[in-house]
Protein backbone atom coordinates (compact mmCIF):
# COMPACT_ATOMS: atom_id res chain seq x y z
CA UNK A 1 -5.64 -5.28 -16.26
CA UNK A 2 -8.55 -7.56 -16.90
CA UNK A 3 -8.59 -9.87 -13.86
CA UNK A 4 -12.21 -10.06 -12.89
CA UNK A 5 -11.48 -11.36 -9.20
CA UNK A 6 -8.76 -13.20 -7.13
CA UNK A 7 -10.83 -17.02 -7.43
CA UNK A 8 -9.78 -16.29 -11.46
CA UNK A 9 -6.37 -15.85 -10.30
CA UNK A 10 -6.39 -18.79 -8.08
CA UNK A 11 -8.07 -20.99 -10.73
CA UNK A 12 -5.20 -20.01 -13.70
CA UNK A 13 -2.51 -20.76 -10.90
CA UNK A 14 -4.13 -24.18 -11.16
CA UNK A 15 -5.12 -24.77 -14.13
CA UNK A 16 -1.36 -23.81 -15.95
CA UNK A 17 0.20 -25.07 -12.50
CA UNK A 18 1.75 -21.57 -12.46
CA UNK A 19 2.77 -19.03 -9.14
CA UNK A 20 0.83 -15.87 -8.83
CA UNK A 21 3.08 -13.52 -10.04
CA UNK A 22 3.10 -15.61 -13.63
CA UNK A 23 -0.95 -15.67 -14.10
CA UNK A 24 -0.49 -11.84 -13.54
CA UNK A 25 2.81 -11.50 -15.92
CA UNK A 26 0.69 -13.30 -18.65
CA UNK A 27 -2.14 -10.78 -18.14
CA UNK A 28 0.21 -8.29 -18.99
CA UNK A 29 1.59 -9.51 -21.60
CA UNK A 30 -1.52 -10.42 -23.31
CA UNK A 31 -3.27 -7.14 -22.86
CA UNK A 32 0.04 -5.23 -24.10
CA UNK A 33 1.57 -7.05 -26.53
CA UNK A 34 4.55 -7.27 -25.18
CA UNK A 35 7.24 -10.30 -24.48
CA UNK A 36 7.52 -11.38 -21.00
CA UNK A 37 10.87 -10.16 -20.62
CA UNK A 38 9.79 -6.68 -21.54
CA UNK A 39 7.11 -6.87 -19.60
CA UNK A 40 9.43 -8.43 -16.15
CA UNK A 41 11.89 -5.43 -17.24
CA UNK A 42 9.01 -2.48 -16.34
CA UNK A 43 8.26 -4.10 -13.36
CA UNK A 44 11.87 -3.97 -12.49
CA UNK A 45 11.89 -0.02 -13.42
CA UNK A 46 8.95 0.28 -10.70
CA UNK A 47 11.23 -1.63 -8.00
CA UNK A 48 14.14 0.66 -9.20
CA UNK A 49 11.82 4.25 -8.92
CA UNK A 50 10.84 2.58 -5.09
CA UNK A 51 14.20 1.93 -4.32
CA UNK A 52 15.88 5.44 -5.60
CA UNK A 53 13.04 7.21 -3.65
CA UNK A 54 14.08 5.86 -0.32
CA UNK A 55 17.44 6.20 -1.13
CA UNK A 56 17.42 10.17 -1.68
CA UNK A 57 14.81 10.32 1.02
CA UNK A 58 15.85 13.98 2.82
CA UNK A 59 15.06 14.52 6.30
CA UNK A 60 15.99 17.97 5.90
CA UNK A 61 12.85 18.92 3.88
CA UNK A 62 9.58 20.02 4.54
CA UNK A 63 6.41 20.31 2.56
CA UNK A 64 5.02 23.79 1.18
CA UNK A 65 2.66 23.64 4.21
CA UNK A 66 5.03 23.00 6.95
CA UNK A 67 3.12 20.04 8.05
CA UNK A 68 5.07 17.11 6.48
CA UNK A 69 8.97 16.21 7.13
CA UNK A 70 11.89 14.72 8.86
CA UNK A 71 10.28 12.19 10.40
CA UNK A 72 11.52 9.16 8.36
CA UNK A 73 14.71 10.13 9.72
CA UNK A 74 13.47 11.05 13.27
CA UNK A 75 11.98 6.98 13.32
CA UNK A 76 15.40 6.01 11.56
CA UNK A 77 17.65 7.50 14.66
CA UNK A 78 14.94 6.24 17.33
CA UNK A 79 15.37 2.23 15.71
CA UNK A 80 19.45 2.83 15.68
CA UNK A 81 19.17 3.99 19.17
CA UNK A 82 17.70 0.29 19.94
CA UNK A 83 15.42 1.47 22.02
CA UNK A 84 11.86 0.97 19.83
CA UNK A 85 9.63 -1.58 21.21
CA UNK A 86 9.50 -3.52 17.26
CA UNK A 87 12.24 -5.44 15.71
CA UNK A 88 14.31 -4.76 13.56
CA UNK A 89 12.76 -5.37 10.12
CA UNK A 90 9.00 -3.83 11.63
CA UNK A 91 11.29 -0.65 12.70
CA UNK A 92 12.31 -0.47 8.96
CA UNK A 93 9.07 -1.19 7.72
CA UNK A 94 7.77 1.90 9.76
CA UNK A 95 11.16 4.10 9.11
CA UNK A 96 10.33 3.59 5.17
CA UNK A 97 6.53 4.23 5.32
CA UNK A 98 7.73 7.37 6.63
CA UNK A 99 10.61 8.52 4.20
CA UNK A 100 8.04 7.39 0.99
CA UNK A 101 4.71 9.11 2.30
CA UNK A 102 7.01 12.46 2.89
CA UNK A 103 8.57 12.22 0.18
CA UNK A 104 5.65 11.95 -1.96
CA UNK A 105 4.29 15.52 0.43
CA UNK A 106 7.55 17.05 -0.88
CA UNK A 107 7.00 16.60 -4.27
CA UNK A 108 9.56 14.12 -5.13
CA UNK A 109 9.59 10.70 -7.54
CA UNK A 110 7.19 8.28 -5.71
CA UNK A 111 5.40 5.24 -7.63
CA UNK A 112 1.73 5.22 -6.79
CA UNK A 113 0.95 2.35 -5.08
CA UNK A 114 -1.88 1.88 -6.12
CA UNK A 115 -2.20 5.71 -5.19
CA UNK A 116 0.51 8.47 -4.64
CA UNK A 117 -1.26 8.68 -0.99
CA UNK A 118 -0.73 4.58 -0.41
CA UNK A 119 2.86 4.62 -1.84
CA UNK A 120 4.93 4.47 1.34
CA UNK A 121 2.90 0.92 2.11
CA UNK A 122 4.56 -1.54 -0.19
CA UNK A 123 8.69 -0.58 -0.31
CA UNK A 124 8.17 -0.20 3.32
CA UNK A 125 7.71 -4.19 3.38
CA UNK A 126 9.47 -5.12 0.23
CA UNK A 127 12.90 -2.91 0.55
CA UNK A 128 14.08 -4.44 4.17
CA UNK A 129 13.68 -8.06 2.82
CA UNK A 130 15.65 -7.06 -0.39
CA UNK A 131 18.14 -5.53 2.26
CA UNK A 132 18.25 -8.91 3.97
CA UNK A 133 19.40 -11.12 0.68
CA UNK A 134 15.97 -11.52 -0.96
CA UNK A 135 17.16 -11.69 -4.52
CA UNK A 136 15.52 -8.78 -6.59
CA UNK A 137 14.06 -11.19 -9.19
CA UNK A 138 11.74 -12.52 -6.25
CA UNK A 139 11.21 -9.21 -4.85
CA UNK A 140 9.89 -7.97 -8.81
CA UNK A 141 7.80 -11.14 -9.12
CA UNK A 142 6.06 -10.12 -5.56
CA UNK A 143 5.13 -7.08 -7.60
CA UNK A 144 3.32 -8.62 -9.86
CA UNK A 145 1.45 -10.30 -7.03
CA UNK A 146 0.74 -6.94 -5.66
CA UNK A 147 -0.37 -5.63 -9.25
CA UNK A 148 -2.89 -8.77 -9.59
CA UNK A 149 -4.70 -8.13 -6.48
CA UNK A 150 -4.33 -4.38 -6.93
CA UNK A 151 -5.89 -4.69 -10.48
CA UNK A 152 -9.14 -7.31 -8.49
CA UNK A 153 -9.82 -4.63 -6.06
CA UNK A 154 -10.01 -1.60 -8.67
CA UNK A 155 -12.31 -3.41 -10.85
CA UNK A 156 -14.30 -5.16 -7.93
CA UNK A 157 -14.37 -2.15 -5.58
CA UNK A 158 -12.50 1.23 -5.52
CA UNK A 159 -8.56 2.25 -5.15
CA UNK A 160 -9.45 5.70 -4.66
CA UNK A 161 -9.92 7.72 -1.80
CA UNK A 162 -12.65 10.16 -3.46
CA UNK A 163 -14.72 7.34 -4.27
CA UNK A 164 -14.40 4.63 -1.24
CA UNK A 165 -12.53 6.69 1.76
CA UNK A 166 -8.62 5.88 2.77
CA UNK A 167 -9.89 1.84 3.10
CA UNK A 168 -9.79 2.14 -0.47
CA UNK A 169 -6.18 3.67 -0.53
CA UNK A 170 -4.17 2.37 2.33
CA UNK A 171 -6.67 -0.59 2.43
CA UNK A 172 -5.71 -1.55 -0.37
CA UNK A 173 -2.15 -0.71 -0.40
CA UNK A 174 -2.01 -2.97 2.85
CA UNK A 175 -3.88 -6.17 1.18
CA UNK A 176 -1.59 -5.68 -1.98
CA UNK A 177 1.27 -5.83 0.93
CA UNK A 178 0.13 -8.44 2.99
CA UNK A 179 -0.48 -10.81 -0.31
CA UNK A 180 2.67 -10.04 -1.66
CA UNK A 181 4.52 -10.99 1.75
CA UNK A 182 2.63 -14.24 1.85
CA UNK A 183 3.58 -15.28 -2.01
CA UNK A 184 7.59 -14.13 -1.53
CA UNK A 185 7.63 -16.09 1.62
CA UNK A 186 6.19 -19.04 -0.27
CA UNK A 187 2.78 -19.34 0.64
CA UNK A 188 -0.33 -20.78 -1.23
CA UNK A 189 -2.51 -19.49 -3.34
CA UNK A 190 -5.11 -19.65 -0.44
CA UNK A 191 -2.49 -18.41 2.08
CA UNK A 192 -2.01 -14.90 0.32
CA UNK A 193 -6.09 -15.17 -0.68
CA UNK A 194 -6.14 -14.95 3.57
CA UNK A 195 -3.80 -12.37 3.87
CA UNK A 196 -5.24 -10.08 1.80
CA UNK A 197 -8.83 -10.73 3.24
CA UNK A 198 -7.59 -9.31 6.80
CA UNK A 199 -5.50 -7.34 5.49
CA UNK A 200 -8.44 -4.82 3.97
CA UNK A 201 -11.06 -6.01 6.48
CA UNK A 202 -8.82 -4.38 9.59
CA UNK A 203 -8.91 -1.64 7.93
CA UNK A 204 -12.76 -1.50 6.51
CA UNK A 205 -14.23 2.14 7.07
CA UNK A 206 -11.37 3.89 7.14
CA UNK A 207 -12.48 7.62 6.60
CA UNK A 208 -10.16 9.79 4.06
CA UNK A 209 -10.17 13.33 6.04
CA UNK A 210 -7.22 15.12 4.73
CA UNK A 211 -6.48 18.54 6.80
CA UNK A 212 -6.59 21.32 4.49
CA UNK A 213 -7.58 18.47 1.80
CA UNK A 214 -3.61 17.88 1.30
CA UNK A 215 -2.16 14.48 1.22
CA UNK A 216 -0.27 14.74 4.49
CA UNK A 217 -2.25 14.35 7.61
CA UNK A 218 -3.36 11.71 8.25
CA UNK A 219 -2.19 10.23 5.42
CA UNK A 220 1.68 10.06 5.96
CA UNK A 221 1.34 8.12 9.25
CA UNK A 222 -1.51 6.06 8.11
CA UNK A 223 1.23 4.52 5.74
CA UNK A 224 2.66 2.87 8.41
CA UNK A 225 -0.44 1.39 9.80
CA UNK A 226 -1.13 -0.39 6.37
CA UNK A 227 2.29 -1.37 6.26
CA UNK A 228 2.95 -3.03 9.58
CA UNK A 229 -0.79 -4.25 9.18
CA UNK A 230 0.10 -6.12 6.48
CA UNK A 231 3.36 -7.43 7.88
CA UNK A 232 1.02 -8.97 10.67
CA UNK A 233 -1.44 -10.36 8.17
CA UNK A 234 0.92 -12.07 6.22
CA UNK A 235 2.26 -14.01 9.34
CA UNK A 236 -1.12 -14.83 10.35
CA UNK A 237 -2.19 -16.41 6.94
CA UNK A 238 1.46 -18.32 6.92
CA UNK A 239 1.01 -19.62 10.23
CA UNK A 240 -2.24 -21.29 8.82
CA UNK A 241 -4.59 -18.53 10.37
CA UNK A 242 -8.03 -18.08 7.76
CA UNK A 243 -9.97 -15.46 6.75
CA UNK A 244 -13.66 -17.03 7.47
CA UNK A 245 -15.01 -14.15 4.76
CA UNK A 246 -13.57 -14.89 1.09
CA UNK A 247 -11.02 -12.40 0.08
CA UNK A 248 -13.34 -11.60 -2.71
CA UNK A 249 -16.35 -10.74 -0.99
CA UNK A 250 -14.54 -8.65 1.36
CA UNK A 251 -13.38 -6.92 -1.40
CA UNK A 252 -17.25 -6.65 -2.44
CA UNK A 253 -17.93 -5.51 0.72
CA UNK A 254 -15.42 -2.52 0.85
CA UNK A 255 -16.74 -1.27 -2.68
CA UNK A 256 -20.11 -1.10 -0.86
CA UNK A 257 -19.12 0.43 2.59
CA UNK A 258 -17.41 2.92 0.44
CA UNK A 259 -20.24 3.98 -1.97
CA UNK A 260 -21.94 4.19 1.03
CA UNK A 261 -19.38 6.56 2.78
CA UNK A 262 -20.80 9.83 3.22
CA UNK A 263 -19.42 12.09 0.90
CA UNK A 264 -17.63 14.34 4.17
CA UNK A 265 -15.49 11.01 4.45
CA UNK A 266 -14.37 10.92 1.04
CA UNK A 267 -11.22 12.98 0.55
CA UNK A 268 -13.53 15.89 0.80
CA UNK A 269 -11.85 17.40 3.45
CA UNK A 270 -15.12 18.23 5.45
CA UNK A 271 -14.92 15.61 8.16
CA UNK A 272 -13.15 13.69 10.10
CA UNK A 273 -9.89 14.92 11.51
CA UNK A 274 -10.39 18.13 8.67
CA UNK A 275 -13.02 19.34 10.58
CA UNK A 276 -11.47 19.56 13.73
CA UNK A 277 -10.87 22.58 15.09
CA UNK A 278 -6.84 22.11 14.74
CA UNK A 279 -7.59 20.73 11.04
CA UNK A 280 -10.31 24.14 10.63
CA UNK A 281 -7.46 26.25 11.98
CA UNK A 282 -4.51 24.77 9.55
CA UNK A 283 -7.17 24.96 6.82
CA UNK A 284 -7.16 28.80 7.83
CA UNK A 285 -4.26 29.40 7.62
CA UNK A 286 -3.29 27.64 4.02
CA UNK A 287 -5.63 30.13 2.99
CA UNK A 288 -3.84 33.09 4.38
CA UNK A 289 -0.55 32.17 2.65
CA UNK A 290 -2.28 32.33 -1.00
C-alpha cells in the first residue's frame, strides 16, 4: 500500500475532509482496482477470520513443543472469578491476546497482524468493544486505520522481527492498536498520530529471542503487553496527552534501532531469553524429539 508516511495520511484527511479509515480505503481501491464496497467487504472477511479464531479458541490444546496452551482460558476463569486487579474490558483485552497468540502456536486460522507473531494484539482490543455494542461497520473502518499505519511503518521502518527485533512486530502491532482505538473512539487525526508515537516508542528495543527459535516464548505473552500498551496509549492521546517526538520520526527511529540490532536479537534465536540456560535446555531438547 503506497502511503509514504502518516503526515500524507493526515494531509489527505484534510485536504478531501475525509476520516482515516477513508484516505486508507481509497488507497486500496486505487492500487487494486477494485470498488469500495469490495474493497470494505475484505476488510470485513479479516474482522470475520479474527472473530472465528477467538471463538474456536481451545484451551484444551497444546503446541507440538509443549510450551504453548490453555492459558487464554486459565486468564478467562481468573477475570470471571473477579478477582484480577484490571477491569473488565483490560481483563478481556489480556484473555484474547492469549487465546490468538496460542492459537496461532497451535497451528490454527490466525490473520497476521501485521505478523502471525503480533496477531493476538489487535482483536484483543477490537473484539471486547464489538462485544460492548460497537457496531461492526466502525469496528471494520478501525481496520483500515490499523492497515494505514501498518502499511507507514513497513515502508518507513520494518514489520518484521528478522529484520528490526519484536519492536518491529508487537511494536508495531501495538501502534496499529493504539491508533485504531483513538480513531473508533473519535479522536483526531493528531490524537491517533500521538497514540501511535507512544505506542511504538514504549516499546523501542524490544529484542526478538524466541526459545528454540519458535514463535511461542516470549512471544505469546508479549501479545498482551502490546495490547494493553496500546489500550493505555490510546487514553493518553484522547485525554489530550502528546507525543513531543512526531509519530513519523519515531517510526524513523525504530527502522534505525532495528538495523542496528545485533543480529543475536533478531529472531535468531541466539540471545536474549534463547540463550538462557532454560531457553539452551528447551532448545535441547526440541532437538532430541526429531
Amino acid at each position: 500500500m503506497a502511503l509514504d508516511s502518516m503526515q500524507e495520511i493526515f494531509e489527505k484527511m484534510q485536504e478531501g475532509q475525509k476520516p482515516f479509515w477513508k484516505v486508507v480505503q481509497d488507497t486500496d481501491v486505487e492500487e487494486r482496482q477494485v470498488t469500495p464496497e469490495a474493497s470494505f467487504e475484505k476488510m470485513r472477511m479479516t474482522w470475520k477470520a479474527m472473530l472465528e479464531t477467538v471463538d474456536t479458541y481451545r484451551g484444551d490444546l497444546r503446541s507440538l513443543s509443549g510450551l504453548v496452551g490453555g492459558d487464554g482460558q486459565r486468564m478467562a476463569e481468573f477475570a470471571a472469578s473477579g478477582k484480577a486487579l484490571a477491569g473488565d474490558y483490560l481483563s478481556q483485552v489480556i484473555t484474547l491476546a492469549l487465546c490468538t497468540a496460542e492459537s496461532n502456536a497451535c497451528m490454527r486460522k490466525i490473520v497476521a497482524a501485521p505478523t502471525a507473531g503480533a496477531c493476538g494484539v489487535l482483536p484483543a482490543v477490537l473484539i471486547p468493544l464489538y462485544r460492548q455494542g460497537v457496531p461492526e461497520e466502525e469496528i471494520v473502518q478501525g481496520l483500515y486505520v490499523a492497515a494505514g499505519i501498518g502499511a507507514v511503518i513497513a515502508y518507513r521502518a520494518c514489520i518484521a522481527g528478522a529484520s528490526g527485533g519484536c519492536q518491529a512486530e508487537i511494536g508495531s502491532a501495538s501502534a496499529m492498536a493504539a491508533g485504531t482505538l483513538t480513531a473508533i473512539r473519535g479522536g483526531s487525526a493528531e490524537q491517533i498520530g500521538h497514540a501511535t508515537a507512544m505506542a511504538l516508542k514504549n516499546l523501542m528495543g524490544l529484542v526478538c529471542d524466541p526459545v528454540a527459535g519458535l514463535v511461542e516464548v516470549p512471544c505469546v505473552k508479549r501479545n498482551v503487553v502490546g495490547a494493553v500498551n496500546a489500550a493505555s496509549c490510546a487514553d493518553m492521546a484522547l485525554a489530550g496527552i502528546e507525543s513531543r517526538i512526531p509519530v513519523d520520526q519515531v517510526i524513523d527511529c525504530m527502522g534505525d534501532v532495528g538495523h542496528r540490532m545485533p543480529e543475536e536479537f533478531r529472531e535468531t534465536a541466539l540471545g536474549g531469553l534463547a540463550a538462557t540456560p532454560m531457553g539452551q535446555m528447551v532448545k535441547q531438547q526440541m532437538e532430541e524429539r526429531k
